[in-house]
C-alpha atoms as a PDB file:
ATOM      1  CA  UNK A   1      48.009 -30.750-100.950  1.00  0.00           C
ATOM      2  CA  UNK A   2      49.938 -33.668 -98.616  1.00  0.00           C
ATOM      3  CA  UNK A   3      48.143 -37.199 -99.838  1.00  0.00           C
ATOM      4  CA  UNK A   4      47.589 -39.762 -97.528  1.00  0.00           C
ATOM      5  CA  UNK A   5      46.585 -42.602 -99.345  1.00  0.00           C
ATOM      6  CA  UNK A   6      49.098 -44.137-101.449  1.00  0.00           C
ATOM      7  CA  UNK A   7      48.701 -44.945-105.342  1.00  0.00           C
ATOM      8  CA  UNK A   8      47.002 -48.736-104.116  1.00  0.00           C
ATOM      9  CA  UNK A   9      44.100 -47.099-101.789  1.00  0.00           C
ATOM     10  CA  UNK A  10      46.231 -47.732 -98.315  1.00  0.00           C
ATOM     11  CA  UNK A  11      46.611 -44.556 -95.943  1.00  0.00           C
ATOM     12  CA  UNK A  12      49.425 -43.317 -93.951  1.00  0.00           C
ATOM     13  CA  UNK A  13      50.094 -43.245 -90.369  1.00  0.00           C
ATOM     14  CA  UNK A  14      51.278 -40.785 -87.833  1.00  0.00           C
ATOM     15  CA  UNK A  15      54.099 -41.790 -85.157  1.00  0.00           C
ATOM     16  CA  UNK A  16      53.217 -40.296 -81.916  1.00  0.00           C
ATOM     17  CA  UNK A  17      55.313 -40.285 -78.112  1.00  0.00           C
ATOM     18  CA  UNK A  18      54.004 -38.987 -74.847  1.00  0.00           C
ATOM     19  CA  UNK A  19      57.346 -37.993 -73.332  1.00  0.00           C
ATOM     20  CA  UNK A  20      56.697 -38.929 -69.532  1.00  0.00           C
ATOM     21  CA  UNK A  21      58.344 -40.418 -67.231  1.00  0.00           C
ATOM     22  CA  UNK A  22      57.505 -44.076 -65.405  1.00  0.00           C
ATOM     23  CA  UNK A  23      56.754 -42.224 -62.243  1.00  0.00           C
ATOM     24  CA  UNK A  24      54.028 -39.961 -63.711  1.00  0.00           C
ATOM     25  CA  UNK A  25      52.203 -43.421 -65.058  1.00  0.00           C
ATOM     26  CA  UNK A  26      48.673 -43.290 -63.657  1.00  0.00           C
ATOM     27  CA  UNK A  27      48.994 -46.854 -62.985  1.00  0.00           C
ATOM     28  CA  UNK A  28      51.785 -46.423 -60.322  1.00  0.00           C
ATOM     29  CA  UNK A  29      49.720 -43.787 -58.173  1.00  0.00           C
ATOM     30  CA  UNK A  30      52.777 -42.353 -57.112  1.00  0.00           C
ATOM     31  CA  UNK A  31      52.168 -38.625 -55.269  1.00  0.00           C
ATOM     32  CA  UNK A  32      53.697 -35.933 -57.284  1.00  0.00           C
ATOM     33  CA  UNK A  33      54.909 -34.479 -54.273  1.00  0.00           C
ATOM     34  CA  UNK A  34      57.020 -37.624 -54.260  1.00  0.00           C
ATOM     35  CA  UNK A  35      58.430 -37.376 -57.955  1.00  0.00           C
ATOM     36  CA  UNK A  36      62.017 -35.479 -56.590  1.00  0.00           C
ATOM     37  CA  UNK A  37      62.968 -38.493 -55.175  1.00  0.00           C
ATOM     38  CA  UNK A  38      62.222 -40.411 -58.079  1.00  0.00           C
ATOM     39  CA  UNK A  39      64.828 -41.874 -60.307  1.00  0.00           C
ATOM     40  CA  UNK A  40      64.691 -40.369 -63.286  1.00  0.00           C
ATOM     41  CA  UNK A  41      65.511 -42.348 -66.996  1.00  0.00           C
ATOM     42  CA  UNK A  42      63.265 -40.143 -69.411  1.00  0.00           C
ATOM     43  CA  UNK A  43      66.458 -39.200 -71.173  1.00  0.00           C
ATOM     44  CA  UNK A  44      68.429 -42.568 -72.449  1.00  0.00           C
ATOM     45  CA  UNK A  45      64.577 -44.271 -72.783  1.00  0.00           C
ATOM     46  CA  UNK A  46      63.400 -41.307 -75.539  1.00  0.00           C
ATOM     47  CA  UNK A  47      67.130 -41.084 -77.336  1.00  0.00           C
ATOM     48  CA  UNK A  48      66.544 -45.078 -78.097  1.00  0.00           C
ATOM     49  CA  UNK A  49      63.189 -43.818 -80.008  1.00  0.00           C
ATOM     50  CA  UNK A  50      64.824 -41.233 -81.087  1.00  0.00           C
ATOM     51  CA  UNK A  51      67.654 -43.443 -82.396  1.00  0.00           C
ATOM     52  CA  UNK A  52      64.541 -45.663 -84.133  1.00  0.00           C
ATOM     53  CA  UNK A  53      62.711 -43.238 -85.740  1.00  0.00           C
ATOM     54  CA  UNK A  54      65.983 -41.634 -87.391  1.00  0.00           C
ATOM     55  CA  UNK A  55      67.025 -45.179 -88.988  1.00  0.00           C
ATOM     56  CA  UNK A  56      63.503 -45.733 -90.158  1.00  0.00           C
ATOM     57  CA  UNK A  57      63.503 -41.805 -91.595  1.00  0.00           C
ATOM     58  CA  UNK A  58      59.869 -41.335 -90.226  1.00  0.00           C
ATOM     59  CA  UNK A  59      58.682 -37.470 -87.708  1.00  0.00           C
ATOM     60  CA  UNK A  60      56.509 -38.178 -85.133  1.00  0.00           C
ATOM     61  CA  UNK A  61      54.811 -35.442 -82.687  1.00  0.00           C
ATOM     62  CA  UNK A  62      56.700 -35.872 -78.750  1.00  0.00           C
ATOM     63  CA  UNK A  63      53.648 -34.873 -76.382  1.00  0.00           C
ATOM     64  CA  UNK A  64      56.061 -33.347 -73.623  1.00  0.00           C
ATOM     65  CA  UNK A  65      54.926 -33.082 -70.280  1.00  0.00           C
ATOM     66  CA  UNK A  66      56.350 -29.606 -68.991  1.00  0.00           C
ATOM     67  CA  UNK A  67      56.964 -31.530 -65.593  1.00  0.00           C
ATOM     68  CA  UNK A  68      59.616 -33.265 -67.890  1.00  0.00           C
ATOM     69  CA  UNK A  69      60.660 -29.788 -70.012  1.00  0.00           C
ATOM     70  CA  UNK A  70      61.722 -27.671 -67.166  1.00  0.00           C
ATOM     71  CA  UNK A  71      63.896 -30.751 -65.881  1.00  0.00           C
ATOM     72  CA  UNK A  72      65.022 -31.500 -68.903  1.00  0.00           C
ATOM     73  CA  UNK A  73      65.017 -28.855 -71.311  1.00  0.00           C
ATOM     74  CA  UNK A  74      67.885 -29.670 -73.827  1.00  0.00           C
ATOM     75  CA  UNK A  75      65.736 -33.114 -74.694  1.00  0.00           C
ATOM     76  CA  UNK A  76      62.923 -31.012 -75.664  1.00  0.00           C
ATOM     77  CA  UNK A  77      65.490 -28.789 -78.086  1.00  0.00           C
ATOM     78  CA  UNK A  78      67.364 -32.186 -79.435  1.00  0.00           C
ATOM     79  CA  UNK A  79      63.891 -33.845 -79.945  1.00  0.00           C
ATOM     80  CA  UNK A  80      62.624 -30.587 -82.089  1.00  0.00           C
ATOM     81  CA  UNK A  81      66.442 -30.455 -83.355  1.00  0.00           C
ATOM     82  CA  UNK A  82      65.964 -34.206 -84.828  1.00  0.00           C
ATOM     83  CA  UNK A  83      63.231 -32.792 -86.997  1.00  0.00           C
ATOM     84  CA  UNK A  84      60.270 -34.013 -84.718  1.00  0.00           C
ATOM     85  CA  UNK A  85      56.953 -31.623 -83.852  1.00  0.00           C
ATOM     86  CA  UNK A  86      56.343 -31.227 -80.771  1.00  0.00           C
ATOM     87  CA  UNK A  87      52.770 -31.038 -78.719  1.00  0.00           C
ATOM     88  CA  UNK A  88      51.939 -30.848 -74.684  1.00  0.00           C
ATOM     89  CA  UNK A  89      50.916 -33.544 -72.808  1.00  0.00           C
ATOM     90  CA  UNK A  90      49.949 -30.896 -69.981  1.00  0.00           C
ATOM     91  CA  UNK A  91      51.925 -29.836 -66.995  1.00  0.00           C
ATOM     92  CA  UNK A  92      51.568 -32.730 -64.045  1.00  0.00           C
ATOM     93  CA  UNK A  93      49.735 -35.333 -65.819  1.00  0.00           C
ATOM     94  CA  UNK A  94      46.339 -35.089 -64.291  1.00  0.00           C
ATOM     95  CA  UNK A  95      43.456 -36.174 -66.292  1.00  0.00           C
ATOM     96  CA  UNK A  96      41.762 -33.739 -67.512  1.00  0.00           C
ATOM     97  CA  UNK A  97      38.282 -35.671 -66.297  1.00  0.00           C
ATOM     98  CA  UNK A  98      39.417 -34.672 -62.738  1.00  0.00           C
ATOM     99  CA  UNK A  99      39.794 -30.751 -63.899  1.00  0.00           C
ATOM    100  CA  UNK A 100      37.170 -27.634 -63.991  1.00  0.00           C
ATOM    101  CA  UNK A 101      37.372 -26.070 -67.101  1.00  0.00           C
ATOM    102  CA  UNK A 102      39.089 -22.843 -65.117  1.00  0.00           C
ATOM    103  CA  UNK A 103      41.771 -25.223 -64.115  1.00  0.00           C
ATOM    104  CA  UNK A 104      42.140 -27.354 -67.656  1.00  0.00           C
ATOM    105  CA  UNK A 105      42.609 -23.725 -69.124  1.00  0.00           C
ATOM    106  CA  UNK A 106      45.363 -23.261 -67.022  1.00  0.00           C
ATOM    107  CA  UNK A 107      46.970 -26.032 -67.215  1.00  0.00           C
ATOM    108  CA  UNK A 108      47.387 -25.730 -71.052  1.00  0.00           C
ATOM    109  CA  UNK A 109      48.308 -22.297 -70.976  1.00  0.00           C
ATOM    110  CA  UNK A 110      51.344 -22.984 -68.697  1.00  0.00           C
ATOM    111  CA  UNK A 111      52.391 -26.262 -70.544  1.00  0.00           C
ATOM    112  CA  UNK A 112      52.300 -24.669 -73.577  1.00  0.00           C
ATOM    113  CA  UNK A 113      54.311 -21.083 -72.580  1.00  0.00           C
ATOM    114  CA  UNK A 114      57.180 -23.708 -70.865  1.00  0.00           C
ATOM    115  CA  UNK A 115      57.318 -25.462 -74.131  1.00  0.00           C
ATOM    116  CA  UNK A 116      57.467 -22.408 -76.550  1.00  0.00           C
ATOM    117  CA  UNK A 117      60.024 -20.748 -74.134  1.00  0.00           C
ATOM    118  CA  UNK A 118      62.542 -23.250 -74.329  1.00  0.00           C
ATOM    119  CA  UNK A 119      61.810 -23.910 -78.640  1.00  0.00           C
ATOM    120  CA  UNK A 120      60.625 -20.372 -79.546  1.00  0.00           C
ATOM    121  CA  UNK A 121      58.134 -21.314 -81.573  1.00  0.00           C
ATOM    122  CA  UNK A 122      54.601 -21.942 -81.226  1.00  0.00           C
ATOM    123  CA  UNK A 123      52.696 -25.179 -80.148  1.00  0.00           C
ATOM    124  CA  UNK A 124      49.426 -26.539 -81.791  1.00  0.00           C
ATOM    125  CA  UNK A 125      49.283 -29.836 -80.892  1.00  0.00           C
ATOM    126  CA  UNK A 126      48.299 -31.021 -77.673  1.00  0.00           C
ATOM    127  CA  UNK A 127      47.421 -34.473 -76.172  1.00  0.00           C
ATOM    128  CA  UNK A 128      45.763 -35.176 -72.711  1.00  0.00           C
ATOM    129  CA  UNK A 129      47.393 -37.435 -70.043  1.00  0.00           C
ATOM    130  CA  UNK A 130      45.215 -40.557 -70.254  1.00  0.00           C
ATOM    131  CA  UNK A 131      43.380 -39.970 -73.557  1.00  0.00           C
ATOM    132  CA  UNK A 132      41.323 -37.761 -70.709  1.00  0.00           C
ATOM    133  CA  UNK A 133      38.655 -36.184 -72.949  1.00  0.00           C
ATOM    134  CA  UNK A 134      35.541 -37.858 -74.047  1.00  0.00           C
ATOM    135  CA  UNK A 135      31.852 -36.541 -75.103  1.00  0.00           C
ATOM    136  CA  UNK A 136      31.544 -35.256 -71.492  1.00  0.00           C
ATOM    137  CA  UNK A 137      33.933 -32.846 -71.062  1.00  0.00           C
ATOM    138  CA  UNK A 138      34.481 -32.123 -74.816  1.00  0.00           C
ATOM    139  CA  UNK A 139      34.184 -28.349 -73.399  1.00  0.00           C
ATOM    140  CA  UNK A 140      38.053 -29.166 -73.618  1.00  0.00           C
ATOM    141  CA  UNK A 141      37.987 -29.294 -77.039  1.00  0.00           C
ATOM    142  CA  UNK A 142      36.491 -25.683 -77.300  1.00  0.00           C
ATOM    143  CA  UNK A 143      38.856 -23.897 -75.113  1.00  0.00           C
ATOM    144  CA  UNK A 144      41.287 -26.096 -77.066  1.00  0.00           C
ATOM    145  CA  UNK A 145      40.399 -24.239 -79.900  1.00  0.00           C
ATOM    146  CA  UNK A 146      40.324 -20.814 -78.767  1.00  0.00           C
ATOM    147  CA  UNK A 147      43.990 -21.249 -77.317  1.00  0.00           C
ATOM    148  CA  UNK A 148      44.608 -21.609 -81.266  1.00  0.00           C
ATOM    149  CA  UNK A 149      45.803 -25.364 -80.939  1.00  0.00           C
ATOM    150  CA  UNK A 150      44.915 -27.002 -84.385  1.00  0.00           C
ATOM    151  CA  UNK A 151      45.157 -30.785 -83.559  1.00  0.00           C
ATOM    152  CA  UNK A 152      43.807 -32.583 -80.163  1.00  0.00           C
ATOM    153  CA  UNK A 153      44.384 -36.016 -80.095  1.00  0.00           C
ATOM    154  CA  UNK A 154      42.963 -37.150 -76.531  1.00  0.00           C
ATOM    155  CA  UNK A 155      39.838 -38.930 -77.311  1.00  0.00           C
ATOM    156  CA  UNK A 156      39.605 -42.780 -77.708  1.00  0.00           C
ATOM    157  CA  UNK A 157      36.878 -44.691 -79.151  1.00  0.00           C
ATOM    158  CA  UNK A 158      36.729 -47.592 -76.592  1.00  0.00           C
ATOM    159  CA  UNK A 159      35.788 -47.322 -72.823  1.00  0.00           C
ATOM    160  CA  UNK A 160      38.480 -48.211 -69.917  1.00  0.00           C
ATOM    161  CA  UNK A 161      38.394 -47.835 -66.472  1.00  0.00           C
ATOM    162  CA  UNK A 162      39.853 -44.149 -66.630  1.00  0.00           C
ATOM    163  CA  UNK A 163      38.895 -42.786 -69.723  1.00  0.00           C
ATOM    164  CA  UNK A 164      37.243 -43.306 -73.549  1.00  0.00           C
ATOM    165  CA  UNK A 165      33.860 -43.048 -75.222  1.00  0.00           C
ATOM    166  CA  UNK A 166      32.319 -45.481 -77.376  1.00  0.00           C
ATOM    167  CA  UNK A 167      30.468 -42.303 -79.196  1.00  0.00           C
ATOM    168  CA  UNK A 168      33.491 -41.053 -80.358  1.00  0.00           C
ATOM    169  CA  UNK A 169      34.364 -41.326 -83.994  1.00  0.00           C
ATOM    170  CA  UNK A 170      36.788 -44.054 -85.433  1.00  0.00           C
ATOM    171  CA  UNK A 171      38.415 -41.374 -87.342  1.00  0.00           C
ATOM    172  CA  UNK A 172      39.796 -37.994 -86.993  1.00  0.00           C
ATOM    173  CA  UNK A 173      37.311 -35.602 -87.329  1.00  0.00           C
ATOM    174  CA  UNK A 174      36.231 -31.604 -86.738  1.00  0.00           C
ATOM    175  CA  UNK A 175      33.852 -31.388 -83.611  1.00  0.00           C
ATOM    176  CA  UNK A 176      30.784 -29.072 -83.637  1.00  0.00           C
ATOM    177  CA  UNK A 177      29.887 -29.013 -80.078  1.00  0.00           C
ATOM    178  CA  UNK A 178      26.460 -27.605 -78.884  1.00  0.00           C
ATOM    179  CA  UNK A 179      26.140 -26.173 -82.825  1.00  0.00           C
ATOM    180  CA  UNK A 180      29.564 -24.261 -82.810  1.00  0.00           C
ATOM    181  CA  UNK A 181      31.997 -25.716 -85.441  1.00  0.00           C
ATOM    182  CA  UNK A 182      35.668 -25.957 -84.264  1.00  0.00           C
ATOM    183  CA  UNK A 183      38.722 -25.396 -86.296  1.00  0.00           C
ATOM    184  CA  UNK A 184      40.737 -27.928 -84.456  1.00  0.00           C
ATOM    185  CA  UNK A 185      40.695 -31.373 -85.866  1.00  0.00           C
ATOM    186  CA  UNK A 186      40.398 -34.353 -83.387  1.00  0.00           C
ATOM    187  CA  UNK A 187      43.201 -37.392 -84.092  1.00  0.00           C
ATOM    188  CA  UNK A 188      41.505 -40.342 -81.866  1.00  0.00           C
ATOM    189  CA  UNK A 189      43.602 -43.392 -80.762  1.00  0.00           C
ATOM    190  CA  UNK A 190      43.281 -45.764 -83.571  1.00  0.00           C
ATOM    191  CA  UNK A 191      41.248 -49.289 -83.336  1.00  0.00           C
ATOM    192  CA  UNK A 192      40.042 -52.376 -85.657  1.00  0.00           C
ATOM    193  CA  UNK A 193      36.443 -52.552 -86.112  1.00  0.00           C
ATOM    194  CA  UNK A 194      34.943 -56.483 -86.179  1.00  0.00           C
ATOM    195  CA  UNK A 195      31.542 -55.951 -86.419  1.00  0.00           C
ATOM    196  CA  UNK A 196      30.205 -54.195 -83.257  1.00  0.00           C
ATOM    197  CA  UNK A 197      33.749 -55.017 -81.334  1.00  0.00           C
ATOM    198  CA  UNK A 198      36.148 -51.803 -80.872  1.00  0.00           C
ATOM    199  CA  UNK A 199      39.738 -53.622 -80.640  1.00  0.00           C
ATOM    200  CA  UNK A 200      42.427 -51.381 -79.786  1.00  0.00           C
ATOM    201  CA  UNK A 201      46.327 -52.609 -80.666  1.00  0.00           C
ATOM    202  CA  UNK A 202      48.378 -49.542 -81.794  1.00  0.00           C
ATOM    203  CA  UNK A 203      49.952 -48.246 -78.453  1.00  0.00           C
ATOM    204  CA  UNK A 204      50.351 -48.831 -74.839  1.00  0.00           C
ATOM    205  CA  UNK A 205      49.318 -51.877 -73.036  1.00  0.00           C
ATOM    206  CA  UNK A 206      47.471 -52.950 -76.248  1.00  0.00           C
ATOM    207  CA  UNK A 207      50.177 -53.001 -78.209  1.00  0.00           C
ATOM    208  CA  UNK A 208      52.656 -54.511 -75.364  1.00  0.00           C
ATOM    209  CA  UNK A 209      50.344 -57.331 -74.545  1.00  0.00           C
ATOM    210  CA  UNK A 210      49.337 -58.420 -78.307  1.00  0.00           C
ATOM    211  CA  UNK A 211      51.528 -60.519 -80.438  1.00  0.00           C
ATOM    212  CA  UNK A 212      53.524 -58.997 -83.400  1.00  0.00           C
ATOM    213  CA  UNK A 213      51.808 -60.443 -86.544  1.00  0.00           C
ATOM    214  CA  UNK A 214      48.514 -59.366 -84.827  1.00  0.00           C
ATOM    215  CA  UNK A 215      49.856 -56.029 -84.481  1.00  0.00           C
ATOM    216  CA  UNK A 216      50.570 -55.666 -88.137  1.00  0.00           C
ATOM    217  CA  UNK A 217      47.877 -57.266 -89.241  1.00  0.00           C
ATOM    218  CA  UNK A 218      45.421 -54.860 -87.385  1.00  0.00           C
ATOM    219  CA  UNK A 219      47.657 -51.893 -89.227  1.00  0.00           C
ATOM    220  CA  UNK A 220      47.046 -53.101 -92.215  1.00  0.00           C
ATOM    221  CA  UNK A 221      43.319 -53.366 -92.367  1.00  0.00           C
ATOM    222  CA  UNK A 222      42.402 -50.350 -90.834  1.00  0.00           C
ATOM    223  CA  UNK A 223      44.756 -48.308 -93.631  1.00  0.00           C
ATOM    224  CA  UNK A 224      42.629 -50.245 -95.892  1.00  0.00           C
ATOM    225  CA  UNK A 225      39.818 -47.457 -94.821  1.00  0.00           C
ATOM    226  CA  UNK A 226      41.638 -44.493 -92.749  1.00  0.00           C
ATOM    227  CA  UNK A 227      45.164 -43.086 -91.481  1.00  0.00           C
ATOM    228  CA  UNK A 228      46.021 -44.988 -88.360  1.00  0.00           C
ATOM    229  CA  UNK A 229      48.179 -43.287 -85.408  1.00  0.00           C
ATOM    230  CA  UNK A 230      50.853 -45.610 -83.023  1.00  0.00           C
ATOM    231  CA  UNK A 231      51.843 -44.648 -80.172  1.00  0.00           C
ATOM    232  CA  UNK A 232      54.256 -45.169 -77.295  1.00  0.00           C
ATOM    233  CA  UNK A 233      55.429 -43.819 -73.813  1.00  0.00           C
ATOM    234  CA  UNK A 234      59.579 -43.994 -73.097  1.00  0.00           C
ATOM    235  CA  UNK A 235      59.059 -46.184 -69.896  1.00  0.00           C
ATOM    236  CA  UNK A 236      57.540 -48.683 -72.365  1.00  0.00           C
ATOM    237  CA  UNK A 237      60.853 -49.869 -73.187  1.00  0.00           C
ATOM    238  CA  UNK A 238      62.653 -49.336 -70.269  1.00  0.00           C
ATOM    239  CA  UNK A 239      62.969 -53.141 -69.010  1.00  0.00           C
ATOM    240  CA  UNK A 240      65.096 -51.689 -66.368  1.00  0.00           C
ATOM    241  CA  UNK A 241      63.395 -49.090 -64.792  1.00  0.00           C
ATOM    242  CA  UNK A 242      62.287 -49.149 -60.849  1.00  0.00           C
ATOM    243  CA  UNK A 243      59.762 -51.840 -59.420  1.00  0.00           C
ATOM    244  CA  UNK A 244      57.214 -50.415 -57.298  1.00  0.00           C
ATOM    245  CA  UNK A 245      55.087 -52.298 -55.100  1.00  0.00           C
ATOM    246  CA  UNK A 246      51.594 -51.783 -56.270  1.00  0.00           C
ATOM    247  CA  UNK A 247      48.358 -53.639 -56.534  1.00  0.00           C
ATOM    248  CA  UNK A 248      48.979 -57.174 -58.576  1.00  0.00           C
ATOM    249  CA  UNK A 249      46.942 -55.219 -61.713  1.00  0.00           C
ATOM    250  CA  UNK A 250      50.229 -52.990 -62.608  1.00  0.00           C
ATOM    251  CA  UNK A 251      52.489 -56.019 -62.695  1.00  0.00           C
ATOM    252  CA  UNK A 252      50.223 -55.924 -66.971  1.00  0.00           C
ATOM    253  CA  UNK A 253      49.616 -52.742 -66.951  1.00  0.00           C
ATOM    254  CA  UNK A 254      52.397 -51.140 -66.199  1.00  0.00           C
ATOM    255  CA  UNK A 255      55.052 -53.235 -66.256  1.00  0.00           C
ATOM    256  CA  UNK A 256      53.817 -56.229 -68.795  1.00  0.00           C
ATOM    257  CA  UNK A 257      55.903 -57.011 -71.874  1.00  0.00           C
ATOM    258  CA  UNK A 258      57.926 -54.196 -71.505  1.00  0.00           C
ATOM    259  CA  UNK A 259      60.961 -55.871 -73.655  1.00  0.00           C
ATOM    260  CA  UNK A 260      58.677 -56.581 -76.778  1.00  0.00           C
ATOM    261  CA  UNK A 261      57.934 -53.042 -77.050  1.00  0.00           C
ATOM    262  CA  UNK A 262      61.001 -51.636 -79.138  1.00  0.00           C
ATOM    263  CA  UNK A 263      61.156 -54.822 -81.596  1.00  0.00           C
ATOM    264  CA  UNK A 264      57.046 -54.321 -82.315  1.00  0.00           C
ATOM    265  CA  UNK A 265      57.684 -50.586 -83.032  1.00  0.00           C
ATOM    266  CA  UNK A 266      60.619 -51.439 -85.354  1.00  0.00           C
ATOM    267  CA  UNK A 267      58.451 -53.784 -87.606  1.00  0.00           C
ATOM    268  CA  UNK A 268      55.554 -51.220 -88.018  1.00  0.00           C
ATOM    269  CA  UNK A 269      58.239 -48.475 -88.832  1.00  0.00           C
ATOM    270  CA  UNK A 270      60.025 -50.406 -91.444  1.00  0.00           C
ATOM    271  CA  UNK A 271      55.982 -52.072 -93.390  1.00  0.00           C
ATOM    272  CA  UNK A 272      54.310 -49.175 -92.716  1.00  0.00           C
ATOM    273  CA  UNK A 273      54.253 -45.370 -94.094  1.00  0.00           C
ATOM    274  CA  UNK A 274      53.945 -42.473 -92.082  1.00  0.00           C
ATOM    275  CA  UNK A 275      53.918 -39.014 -92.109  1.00  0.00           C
ATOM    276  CA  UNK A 276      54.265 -36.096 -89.865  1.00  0.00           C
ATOM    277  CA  UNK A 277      51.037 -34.754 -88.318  1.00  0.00           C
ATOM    278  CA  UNK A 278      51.400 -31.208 -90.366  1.00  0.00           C
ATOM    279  CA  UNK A 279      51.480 -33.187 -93.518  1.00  0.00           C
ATOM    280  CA  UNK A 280      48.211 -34.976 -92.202  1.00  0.00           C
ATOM    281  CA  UNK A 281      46.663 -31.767 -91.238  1.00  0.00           C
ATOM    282  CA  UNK A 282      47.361 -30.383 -94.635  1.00  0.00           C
ATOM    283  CA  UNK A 283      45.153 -33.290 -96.566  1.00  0.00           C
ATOM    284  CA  UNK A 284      42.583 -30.588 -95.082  1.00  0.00           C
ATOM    285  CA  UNK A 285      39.356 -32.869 -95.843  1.00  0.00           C
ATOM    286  CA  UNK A 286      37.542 -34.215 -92.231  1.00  0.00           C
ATOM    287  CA  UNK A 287      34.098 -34.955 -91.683  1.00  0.00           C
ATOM    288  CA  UNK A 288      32.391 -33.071 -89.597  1.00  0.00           C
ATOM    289  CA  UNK A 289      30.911 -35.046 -86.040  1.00  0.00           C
ATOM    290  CA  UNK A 290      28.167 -33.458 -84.085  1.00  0.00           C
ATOM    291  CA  UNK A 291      28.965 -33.677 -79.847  1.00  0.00           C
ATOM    292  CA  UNK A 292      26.702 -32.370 -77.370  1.00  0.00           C
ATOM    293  CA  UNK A 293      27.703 -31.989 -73.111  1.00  0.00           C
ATOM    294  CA  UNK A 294      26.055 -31.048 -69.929  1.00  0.00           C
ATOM    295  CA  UNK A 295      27.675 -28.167 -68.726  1.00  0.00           C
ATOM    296  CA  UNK A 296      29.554 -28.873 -65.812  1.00  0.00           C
ATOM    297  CA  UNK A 297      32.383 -28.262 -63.170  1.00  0.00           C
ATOM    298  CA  UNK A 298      33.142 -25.054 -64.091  1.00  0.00           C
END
C-alpha cells in the first residue's frame, strides 16, 4: 500500500493540469463557434509544464479537453509518453451545471472514447470544466461511476459566482448519494481552513493573485492534516497570449498575474512532495460523506 504521509506526519500532494486552451476560459465568453479562428498556443504553453514537472521528477494527471485532443493529438501521446496520467476535462468545456444528465452522459462518453482512441488505454479520471459539480447535481457523480471512472475531482468546497458548495467535504472522500455508496472517490480543490473561513490558494486565480510565501505557507498547513492537490491551466503562463476586449472583471480573472504563475509552481514543486493520483488512490482508506439532490433536468 502507497503512503501518503511521510515519516514526520505531513501528506503528499497531487499535481494536476486542465489542458485547455485561453479561448475555452469561461471568463472570455468567447462562442465556440468562434474557436477556428482562434489563435491557438496550447502546445509551447503545456511543453513549459511539461519541461517543469520533468526537472522537479514529480506525475501529475493532464485533464484534456477532447476539443484540444482531436486538434492536437500527438500532445496528448507526448504528455502520456512523459509518464503523466491522463483524465477528461469533457469535450467543449461547458459546465456541467448547464447540462441534463442525458447530455452530461454524453458528453463524457465522447471525451473519454477520443482520449482512449488516440492512447489505447483506458481513462478513469475525469475533471469538470469549472469545478462544475456540487451537492446539486452530484447525479454526475453517479453516472460518473457507472461509466467505471474511479476518481472525480470537480467539486470545490467554497462558493463562486459559477460554481462550488460550501457542503462539500475539505477532503477527498467516497459519496453515498440518496443511500447508494459509490466506488469513485471525490479529489476536491484544496483550501486552508481559519476557523469558519474557506481560503482557497492552490490553483487558478487564487494562486495567481496571492503572494508566494502565502502560497507555501497555506501548503504547508493543510499537509499538516490531509493530501493537498495544485493545480494549473497552460494559458496561466502564457504572458503572451491574445487580449480580448471583455468586461474590466477579466483584466484579474483572466488575465491577472499571469507572469508569477510558472515561478510559484516551481517553488511548491521543489518544498513539496507529490505523488501521482494512482499512488493516492491506492492508500485506499476515504471516509465516507453522505449527499442528497433533488432530482432534476433530466
Amino acid at each position: 500500500m502507497i503512503v501518503v504521509e511521510n515519516v514526520d506526519g505531513i501528506y503528499k500532494n497531487v499535481f494536476t493540469v486542465d489542458v485547455e486552451d485561453w479561448y475555452h476560459s469561461t471568463d472570455l465568453k468567447i462562442d465556440c463557434k468562434n474557436w477556428n479562428g482562434c489563435d491557438s498556443r496550447i502546445e509551447d504553453s503545456t511543453y513549459k509544464i511539461l519541461d517543469l514537472l520533468e526537472v522537479a521528477n514529480i506525475k501529475g494527471v493532464f485533464y484534456v479537453l477532447s476539443d484540444i485532443a482531436l486538434q492536437r493529438p500527438n500532445l496528448v501521446r507526448r504528455i502520456r509518453q512523459a509518464g503523466h496520467e491522463l483524465g477528461s476535462h469533457g469535450c467543449t468545456h461547458r459546465l456541467v451545471s448547464d447540462m441534463t444528465q442525458k447530455q452530461f452522459s454524453l458528453d463524457i462518453q465522447k471525451s473519454r472514447n477520443i482520449l482512449e482512441d488516440i492512447t489505447g488505454e483506458k481513462l478513469i479520471y475525469y475533471r469538470a470544466p469549472v469545478w462544475s459539480i456540487s451537492q446539486k447535481n452530484c447525479w454526475a457523480l453517479e453516472l460518473l461511476d457507472h461509466e467505471g471512472f474511479l476518481c472525480d475531482s470537480s467539486m470545490q468546497p467554497i462558493k463562486t459566482p459559477l460554481s462550488g458548495d460550501r457542503r462539500c467535504p475539505l477532503k477527498p472522500f467516497r459519496p453515498i448519494i440518496n443511500g447508494k455508496r459509490l466506488s469513485i472517490v471525490e479529489f476536491p480543490s484544496t483550501v486552508l481552513t481559519r476557523g469558519p473561513l474557506r481560503l482557497p490558494f492552490a490553483g487558478g486565480l487564487f494562486l495567481r493573485m496571492m503572494p508566494k510565501g502565502a502560497i507555501s505557507k497555506a501548503l504547508h498547513l493543510v499537509n499538516k492534516v490531509q493530501p493537498g492537490m495544485v493545480y494549473v491551466h497552460p494559458w496561466e503562463i502564457d504572458i503572451d497570449q491574445p487580449r480580448v476586449c471583455k468586461p474590466f472583471y477579466t483584466a484579474i480573472t483572466h488575465y491577472g498575474n499571469l507572469r508569477s504563475t510558472l515561478p510559484k509552481l516551481k517553488i511548491l514543486l521543489e518544498n513539496y512532495q507529490f505523488i501521482t493520483m494512482k499512488e493516492f488512490l491506492e492508500t485506499g482508506v476515504f471516509p465516507e460523506h453522505t449527499i442528497r439532490y433533488e432530482e432534476q433536468g433530466k
